[in-house]
C-alpha atoms as a PDB file:
ATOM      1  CA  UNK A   1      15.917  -0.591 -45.538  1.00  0.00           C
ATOM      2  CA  UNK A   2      15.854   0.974 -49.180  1.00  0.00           C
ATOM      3  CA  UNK A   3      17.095  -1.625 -51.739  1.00  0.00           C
ATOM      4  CA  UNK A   4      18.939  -0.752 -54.561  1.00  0.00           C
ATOM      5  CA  UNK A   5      18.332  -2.234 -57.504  1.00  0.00           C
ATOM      6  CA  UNK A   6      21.273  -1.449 -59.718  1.00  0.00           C
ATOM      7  CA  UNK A   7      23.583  -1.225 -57.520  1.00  0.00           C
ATOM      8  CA  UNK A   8      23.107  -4.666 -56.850  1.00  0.00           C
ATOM      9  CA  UNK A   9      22.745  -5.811 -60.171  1.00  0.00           C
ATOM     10  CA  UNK A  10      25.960  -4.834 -60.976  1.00  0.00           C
ATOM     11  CA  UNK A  11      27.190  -6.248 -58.422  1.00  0.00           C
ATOM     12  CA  UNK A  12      25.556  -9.589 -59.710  1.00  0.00           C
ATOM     13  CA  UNK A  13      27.580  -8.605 -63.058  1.00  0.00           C
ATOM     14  CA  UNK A  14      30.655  -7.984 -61.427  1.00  0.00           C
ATOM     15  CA  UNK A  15      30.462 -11.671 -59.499  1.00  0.00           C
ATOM     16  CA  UNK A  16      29.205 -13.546 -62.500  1.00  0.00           C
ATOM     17  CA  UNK A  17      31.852 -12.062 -64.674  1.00  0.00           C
ATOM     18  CA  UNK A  18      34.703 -13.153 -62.837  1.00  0.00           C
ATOM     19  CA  UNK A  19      33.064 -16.448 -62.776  1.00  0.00           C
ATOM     20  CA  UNK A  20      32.511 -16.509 -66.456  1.00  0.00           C
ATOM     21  CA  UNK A  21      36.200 -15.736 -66.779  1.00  0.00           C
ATOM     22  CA  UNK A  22      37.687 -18.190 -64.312  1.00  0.00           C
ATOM     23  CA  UNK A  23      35.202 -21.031 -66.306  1.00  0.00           C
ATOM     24  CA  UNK A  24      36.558 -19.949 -69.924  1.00  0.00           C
ATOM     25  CA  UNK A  25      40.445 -20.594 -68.465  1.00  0.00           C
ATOM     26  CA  UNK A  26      39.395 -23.701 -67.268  1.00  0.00           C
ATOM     27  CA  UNK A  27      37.192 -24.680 -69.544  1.00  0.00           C
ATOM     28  CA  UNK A  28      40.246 -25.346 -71.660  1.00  0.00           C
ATOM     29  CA  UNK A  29      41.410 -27.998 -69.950  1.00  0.00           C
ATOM     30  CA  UNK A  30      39.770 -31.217 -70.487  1.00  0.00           C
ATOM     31  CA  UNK A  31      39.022 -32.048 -66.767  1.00  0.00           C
ATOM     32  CA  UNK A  32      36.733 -29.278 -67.005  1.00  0.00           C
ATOM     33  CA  UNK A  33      33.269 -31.121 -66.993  1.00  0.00           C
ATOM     34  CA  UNK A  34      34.653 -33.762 -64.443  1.00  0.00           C
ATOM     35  CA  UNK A  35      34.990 -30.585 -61.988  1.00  0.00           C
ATOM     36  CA  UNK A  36      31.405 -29.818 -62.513  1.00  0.00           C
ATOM     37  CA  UNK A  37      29.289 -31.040 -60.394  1.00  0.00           C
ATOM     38  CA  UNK A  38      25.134 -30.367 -60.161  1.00  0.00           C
ATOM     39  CA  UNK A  39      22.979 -30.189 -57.200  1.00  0.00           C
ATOM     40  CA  UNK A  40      20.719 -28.139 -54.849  1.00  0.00           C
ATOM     41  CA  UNK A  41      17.808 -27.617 -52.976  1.00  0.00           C
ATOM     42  CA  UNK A  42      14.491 -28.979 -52.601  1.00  0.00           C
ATOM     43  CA  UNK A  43      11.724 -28.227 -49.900  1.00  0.00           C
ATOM     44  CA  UNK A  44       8.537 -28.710 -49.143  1.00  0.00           C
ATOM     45  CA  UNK A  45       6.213 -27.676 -46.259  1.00  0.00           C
ATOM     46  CA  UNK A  46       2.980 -28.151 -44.753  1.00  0.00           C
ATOM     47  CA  UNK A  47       1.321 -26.918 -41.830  1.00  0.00           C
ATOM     48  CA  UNK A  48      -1.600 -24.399 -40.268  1.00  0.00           C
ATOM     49  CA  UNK A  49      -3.234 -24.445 -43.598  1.00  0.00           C
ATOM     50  CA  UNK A  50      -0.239 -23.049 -45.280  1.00  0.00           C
ATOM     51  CA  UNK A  51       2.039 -25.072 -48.270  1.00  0.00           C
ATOM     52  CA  UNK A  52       5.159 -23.726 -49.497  1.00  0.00           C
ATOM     53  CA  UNK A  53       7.938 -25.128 -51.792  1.00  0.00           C
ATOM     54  CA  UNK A  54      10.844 -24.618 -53.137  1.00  0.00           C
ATOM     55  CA  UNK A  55      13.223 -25.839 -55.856  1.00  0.00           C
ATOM     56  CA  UNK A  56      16.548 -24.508 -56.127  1.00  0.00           C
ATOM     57  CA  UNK A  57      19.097 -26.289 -58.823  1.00  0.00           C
ATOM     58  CA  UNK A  58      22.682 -24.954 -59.232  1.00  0.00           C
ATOM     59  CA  UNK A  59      25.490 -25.746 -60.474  1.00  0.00           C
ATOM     60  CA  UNK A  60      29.496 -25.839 -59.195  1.00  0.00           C
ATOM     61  CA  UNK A  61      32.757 -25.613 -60.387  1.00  0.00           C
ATOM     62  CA  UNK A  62      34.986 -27.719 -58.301  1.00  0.00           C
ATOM     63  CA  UNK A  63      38.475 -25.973 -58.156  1.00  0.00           C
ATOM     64  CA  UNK A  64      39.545 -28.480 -55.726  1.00  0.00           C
ATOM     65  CA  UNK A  65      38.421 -30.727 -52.840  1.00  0.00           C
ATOM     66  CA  UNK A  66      38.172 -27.597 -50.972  1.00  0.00           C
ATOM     67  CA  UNK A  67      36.908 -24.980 -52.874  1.00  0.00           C
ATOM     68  CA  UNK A  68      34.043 -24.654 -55.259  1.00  0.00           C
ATOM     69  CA  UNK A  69      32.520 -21.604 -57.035  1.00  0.00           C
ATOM     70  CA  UNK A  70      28.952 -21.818 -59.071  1.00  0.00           C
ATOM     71  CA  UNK A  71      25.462 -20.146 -59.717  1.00  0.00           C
ATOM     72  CA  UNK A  72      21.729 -21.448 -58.917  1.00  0.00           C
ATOM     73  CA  UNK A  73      18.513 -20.640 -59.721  1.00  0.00           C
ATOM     74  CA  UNK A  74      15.413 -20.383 -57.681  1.00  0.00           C
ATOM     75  CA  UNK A  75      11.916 -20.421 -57.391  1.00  0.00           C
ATOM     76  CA  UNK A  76       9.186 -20.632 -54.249  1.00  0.00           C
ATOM     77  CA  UNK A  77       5.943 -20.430 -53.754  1.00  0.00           C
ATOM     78  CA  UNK A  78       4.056 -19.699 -50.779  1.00  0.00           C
ATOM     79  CA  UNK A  79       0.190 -19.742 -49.608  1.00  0.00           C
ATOM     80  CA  UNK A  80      -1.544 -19.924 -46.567  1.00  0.00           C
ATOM     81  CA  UNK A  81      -5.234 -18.479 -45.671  1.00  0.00           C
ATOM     82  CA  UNK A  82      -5.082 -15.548 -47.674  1.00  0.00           C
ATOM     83  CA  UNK A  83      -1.855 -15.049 -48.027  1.00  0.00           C
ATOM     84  CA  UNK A  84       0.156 -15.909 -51.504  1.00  0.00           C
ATOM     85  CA  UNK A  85       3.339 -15.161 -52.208  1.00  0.00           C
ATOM     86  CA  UNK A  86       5.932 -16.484 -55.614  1.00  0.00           C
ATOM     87  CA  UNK A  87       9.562 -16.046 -55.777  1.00  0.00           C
ATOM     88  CA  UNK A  88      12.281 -16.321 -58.014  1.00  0.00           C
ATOM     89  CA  UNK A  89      15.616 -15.285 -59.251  1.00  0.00           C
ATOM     90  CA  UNK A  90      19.216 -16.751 -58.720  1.00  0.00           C
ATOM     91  CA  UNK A  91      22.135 -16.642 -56.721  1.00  0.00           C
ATOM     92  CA  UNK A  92      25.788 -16.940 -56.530  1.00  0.00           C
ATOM     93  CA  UNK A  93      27.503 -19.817 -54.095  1.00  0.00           C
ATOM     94  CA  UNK A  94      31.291 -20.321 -53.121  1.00  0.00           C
ATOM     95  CA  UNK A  95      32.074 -23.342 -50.554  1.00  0.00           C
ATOM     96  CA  UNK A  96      34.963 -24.239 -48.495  1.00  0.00           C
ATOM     97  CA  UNK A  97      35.699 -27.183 -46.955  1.00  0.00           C
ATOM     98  CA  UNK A  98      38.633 -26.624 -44.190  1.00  0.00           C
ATOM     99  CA  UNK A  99      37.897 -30.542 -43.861  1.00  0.00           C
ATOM    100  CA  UNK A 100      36.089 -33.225 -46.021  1.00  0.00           C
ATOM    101  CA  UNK A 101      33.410 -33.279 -43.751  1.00  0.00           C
ATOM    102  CA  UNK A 102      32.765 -29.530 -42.730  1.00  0.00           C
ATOM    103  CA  UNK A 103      31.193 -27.277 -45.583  1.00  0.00           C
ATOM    104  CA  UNK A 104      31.294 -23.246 -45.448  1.00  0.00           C
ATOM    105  CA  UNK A 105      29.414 -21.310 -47.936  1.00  0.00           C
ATOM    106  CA  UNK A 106      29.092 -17.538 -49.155  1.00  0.00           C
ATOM    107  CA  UNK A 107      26.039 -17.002 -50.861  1.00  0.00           C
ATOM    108  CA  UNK A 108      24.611 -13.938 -52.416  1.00  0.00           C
ATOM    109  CA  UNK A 109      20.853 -14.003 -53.410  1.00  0.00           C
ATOM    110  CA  UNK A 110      18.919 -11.272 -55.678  1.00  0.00           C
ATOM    111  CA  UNK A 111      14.784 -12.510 -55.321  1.00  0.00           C
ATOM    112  CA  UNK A 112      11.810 -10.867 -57.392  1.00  0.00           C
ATOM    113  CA  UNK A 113       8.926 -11.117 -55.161  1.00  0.00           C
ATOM    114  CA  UNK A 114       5.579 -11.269 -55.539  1.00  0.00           C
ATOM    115  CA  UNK A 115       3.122 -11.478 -52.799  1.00  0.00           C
ATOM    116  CA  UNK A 116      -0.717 -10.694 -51.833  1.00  0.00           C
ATOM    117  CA  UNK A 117      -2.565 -10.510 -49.200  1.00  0.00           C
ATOM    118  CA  UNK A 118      -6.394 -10.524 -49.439  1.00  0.00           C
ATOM    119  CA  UNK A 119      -8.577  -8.591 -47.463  1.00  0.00           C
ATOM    120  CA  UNK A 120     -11.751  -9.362 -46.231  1.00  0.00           C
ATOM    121  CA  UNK A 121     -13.980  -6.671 -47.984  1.00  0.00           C
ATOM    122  CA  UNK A 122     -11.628  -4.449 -48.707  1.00  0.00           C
ATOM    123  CA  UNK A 123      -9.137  -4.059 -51.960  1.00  0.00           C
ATOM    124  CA  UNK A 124      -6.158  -6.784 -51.675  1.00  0.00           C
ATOM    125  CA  UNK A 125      -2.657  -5.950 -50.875  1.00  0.00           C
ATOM    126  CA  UNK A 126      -0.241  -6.345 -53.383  1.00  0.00           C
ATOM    127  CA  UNK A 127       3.177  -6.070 -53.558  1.00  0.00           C
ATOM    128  CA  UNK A 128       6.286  -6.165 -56.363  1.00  0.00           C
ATOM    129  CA  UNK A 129      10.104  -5.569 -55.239  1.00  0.00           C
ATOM    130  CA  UNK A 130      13.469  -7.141 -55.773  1.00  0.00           C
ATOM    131  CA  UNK A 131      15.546  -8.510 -52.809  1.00  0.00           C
ATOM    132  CA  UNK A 132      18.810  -9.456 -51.848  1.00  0.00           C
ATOM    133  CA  UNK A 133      20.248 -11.749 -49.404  1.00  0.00           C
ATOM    134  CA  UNK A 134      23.797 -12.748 -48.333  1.00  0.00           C
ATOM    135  CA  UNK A 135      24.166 -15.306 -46.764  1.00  0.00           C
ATOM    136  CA  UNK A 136      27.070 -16.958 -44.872  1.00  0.00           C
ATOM    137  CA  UNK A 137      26.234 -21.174 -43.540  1.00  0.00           C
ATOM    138  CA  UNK A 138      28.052 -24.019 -42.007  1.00  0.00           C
ATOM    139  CA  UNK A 139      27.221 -27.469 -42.692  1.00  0.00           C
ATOM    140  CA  UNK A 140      28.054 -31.114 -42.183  1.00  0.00           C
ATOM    141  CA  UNK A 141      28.801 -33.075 -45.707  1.00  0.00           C
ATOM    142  CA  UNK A 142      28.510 -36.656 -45.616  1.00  0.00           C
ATOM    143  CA  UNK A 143      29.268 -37.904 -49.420  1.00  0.00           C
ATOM    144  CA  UNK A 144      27.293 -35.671 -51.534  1.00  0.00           C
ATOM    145  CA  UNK A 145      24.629 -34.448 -49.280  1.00  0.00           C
ATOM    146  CA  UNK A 146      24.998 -31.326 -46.927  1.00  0.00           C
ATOM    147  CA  UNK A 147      22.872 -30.125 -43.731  1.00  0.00           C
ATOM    148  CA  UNK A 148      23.845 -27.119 -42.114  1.00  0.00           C
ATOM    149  CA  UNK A 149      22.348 -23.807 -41.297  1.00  0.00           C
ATOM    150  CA  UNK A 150      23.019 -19.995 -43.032  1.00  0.00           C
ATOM    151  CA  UNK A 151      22.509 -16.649 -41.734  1.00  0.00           C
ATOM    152  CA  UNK A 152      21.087 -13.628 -44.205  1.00  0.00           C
ATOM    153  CA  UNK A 153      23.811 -10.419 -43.380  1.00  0.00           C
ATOM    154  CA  UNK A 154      21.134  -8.525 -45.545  1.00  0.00           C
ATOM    155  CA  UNK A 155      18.214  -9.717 -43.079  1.00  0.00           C
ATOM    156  CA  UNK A 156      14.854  -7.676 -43.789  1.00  0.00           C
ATOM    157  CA  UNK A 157      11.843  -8.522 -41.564  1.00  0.00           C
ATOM    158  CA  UNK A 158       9.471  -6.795 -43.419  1.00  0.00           C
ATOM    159  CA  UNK A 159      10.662  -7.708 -47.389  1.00  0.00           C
ATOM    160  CA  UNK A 160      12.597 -10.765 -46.816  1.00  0.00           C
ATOM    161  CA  UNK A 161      10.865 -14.202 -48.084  1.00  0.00           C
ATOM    162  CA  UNK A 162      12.268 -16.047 -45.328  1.00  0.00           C
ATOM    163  CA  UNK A 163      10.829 -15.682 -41.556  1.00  0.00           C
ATOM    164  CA  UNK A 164      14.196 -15.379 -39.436  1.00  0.00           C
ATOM    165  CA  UNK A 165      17.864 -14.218 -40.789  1.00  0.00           C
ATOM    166  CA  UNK A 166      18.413 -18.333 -39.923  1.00  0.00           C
ATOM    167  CA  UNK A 167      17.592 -20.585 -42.737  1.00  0.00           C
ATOM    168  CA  UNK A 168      18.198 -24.513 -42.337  1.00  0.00           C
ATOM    169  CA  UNK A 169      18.857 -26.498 -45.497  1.00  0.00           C
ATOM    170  CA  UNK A 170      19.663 -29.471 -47.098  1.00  0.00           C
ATOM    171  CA  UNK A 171      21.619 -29.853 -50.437  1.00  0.00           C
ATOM    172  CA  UNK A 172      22.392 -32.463 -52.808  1.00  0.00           C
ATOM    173  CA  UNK A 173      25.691 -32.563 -55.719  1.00  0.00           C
ATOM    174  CA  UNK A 174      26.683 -34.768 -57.725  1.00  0.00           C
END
């Protein structure tokens, strides 16, 4: 699957833009900041030899107590044996909350990647790309914390960061 780089970029633009513009009509209205709320993702894993961790704060315009747009930020790292790998980039998030307790999210995701993998007497493989995911996830709220699952629609084997299109998490807002 050939990624293109612009295309999605201004699709990023496109997204963000209407975001920027639905935050400056509200951001004249003095409730604004008690809409906001902050939040995301951390993780942490250990196993085989192999660490990785992530940290992945965003932030959330709540329109109402069912719908909330916002933006995040991300970075991972990766290694195990002699295999490395660093990501980072950011994303765009909308939830919806049919119920209080039920949580449906839209997220789309534009990582730089860098990995390597070292070769045994030979030169090490390197590699350098851009890639996007979109995902849609369900999840359980309870308060301010989420658990849920999300499935990448954009699902790569071969470039994506993540090993399966399924990707549990765990979020935090406040």
């Amino acid at each position: 699957m050939k990624v293109n780089v612009h295309q999605n970029i201004k699709i990023l633009v496109l997204v963000l833009s209407i975001l920027f513009s639905l935050q400056k009509s509200y951001s004249q209205n003095d409730n604004f900041w008690s809409n906001v709320s902050f939040g995301g993702n951390l993780g942490i894993g250990f196993g085989n030899d192999t660490f990785s961790g992530v940290i992945e704060p965003s932030g959330l315009y709540n329109f109402n107590e069912q719908f909330a747009v916002g933006m995040g930020v991300s970075f991972g790292y990766i290694e195990s044996n002699n295999f490395t790998a660093t990501n980072y980039g950011g994303s765009v998030l909308a939830f919806y909350s049919p119920i209080r307790e039920i949580r449906l999210s839209l997220e789309f995701q534009e990582m730089g990647v860098s990995r390597t993998l070292e070769i045994e007497n030979a030169q090490d493989l390197k590699e350098n790309y851009w890639y996007p995911s979109l995902f849609i996830g369900g999840g359980y709220r309870i308060g301010n914390v989420s658990v849920g699952i999300r499935y990448d629609l954009l699902y790569d084997s071969d470039k994506s960061i993540y090993g399966s299109p399924y990707t549990p998490f765990v979020s935090v807002f406040f």
